[in-house]
C-alpha atoms as a PDB file:
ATOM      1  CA  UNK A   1      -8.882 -11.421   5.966  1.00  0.00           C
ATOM      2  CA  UNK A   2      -9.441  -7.925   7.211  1.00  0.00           C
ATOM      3  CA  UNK A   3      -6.780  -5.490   5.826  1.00  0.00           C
ATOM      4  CA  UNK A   4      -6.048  -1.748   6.073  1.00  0.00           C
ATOM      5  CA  UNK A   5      -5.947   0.095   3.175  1.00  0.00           C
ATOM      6  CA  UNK A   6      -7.251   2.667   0.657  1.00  0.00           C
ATOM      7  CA  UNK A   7      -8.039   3.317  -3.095  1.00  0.00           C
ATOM      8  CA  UNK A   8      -6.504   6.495  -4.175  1.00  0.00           C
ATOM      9  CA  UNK A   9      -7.454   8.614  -7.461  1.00  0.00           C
ATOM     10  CA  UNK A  10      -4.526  11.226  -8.271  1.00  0.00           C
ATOM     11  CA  UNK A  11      -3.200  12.927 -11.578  1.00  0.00           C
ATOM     12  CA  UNK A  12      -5.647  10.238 -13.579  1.00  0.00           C
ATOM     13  CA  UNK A  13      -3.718   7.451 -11.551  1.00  0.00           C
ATOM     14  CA  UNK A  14      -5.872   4.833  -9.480  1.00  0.00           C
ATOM     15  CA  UNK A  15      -4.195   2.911  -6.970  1.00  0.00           C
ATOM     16  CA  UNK A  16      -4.841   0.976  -4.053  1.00  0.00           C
ATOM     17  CA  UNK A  17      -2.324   1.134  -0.554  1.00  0.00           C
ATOM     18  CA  UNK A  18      -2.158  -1.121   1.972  1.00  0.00           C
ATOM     19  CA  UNK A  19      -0.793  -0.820   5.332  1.00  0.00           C
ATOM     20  CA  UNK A  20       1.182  -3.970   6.197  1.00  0.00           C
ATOM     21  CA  UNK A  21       3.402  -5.035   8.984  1.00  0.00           C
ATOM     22  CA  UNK A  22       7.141  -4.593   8.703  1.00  0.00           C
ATOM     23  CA  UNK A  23       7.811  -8.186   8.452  1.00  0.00           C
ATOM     24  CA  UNK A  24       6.081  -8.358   5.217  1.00  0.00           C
ATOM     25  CA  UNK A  25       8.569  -5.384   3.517  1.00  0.00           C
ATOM     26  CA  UNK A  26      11.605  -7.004   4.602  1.00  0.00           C
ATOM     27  CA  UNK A  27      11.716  -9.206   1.988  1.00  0.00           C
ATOM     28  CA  UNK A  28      11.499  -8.933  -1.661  1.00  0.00           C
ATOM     29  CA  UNK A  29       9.763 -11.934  -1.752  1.00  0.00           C
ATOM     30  CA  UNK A  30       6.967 -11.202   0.617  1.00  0.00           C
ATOM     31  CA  UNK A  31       6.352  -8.153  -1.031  1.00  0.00           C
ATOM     32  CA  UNK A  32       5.840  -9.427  -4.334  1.00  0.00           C
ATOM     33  CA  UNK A  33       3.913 -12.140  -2.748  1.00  0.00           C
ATOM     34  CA  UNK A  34       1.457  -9.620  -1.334  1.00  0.00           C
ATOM     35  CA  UNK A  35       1.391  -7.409  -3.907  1.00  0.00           C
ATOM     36  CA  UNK A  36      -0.014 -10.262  -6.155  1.00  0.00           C
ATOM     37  CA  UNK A  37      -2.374 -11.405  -3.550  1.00  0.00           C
ATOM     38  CA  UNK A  38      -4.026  -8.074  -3.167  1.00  0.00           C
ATOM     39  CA  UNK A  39      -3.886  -7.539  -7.178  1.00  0.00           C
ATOM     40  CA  UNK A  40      -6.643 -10.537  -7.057  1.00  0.00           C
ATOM     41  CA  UNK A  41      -8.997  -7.837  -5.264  1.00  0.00           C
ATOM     42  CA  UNK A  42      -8.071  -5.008  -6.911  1.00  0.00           C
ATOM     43  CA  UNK A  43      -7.741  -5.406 -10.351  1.00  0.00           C
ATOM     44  CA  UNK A  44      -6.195  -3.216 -13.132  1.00  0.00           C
ATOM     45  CA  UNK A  45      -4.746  -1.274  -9.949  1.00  0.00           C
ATOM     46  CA  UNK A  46      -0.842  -0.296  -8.925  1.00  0.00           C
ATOM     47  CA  UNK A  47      -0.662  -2.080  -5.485  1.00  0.00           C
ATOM     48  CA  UNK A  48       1.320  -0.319  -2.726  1.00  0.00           C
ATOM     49  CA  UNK A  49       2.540  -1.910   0.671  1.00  0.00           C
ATOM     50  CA  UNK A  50       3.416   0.477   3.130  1.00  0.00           C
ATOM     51  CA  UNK A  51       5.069  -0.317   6.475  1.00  0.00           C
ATOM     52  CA  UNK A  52       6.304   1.591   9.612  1.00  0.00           C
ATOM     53  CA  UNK A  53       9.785   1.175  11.006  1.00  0.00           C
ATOM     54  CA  UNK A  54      10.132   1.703  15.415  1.00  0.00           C
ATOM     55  CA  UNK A  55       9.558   5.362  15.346  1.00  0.00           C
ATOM     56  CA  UNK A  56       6.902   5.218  12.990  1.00  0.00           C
ATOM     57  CA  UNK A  57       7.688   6.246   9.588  1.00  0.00           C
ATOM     58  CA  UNK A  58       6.383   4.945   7.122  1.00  0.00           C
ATOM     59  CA  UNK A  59       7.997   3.114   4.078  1.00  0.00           C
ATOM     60  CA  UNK A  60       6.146   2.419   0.836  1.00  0.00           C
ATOM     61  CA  UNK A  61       6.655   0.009  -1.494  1.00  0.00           C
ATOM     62  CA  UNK A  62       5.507  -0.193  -5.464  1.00  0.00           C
ATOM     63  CA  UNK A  63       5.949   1.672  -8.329  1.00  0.00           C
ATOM     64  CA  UNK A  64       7.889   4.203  -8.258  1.00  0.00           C
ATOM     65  CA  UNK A  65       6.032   7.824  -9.606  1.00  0.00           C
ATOM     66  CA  UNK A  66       3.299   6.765  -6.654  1.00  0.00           C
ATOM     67  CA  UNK A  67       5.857   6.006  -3.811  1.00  0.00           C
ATOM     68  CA  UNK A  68       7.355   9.208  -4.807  1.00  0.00           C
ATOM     69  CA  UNK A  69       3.747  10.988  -4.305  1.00  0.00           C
ATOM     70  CA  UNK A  70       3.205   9.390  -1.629  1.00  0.00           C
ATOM     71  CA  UNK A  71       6.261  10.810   0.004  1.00  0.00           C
ATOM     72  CA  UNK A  72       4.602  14.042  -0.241  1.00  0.00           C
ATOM     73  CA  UNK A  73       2.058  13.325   1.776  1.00  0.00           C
ATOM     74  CA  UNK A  74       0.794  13.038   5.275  1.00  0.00           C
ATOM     75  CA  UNK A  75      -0.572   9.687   6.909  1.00  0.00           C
ATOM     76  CA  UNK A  76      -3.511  11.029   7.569  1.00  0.00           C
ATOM     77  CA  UNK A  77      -4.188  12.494   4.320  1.00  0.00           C
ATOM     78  CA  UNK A  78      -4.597   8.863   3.276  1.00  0.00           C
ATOM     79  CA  UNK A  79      -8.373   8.056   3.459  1.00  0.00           C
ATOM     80  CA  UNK A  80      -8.010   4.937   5.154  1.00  0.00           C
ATOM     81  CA  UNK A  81     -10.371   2.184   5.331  1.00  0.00           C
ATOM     82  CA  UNK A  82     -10.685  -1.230   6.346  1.00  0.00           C
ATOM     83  CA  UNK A  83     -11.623  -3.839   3.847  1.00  0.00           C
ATOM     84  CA  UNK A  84     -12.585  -7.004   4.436  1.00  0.00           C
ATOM     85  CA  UNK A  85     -11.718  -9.852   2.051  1.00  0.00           C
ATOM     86  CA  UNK A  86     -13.080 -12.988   1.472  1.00  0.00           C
END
């Protein structure tokens, strides 16, 4: 599986974001299924999805404080990687 994503380190927080495909945050259920299935890669690490509705902003979903910093943010501020996982 070949995913988009990045590992972030801010305010002594490390967390890994993942840029998913709307159809995946539409649904409580899909997130958390996710969410889990990326935890199994990323240990010990906060794991947030983020999506992008038609006009492309984008939606993040996790806990709370990093959604929130997040928010604050540009895009492309995110160093964004691809990681591929086996």
């Amino acid at each position: 599986m070949t995913i988009h994503g990045a590992v972030i380190k801010e305010q002594d927080v490390t967390f890994a974001i993942f840029a998913v495909k709307p159809e995946v945050t539409r649904y409580t259920v899909r997130i958390t299924a996710a969410r889990q299935e990326l935890a199994a890669f990323f240990p010990n690490m906060p794991i947030v999805l983020m999506s992008q509705d038609a006009s492309g902003a984008p939606h993040y979903y996790g806990r709370k404080d990093i959604v929130e910093f997040l928010q604050t943010i540009r895009l492309s501020q995110i160093p964004w990687k691809t990681y591929h996982i086996y």
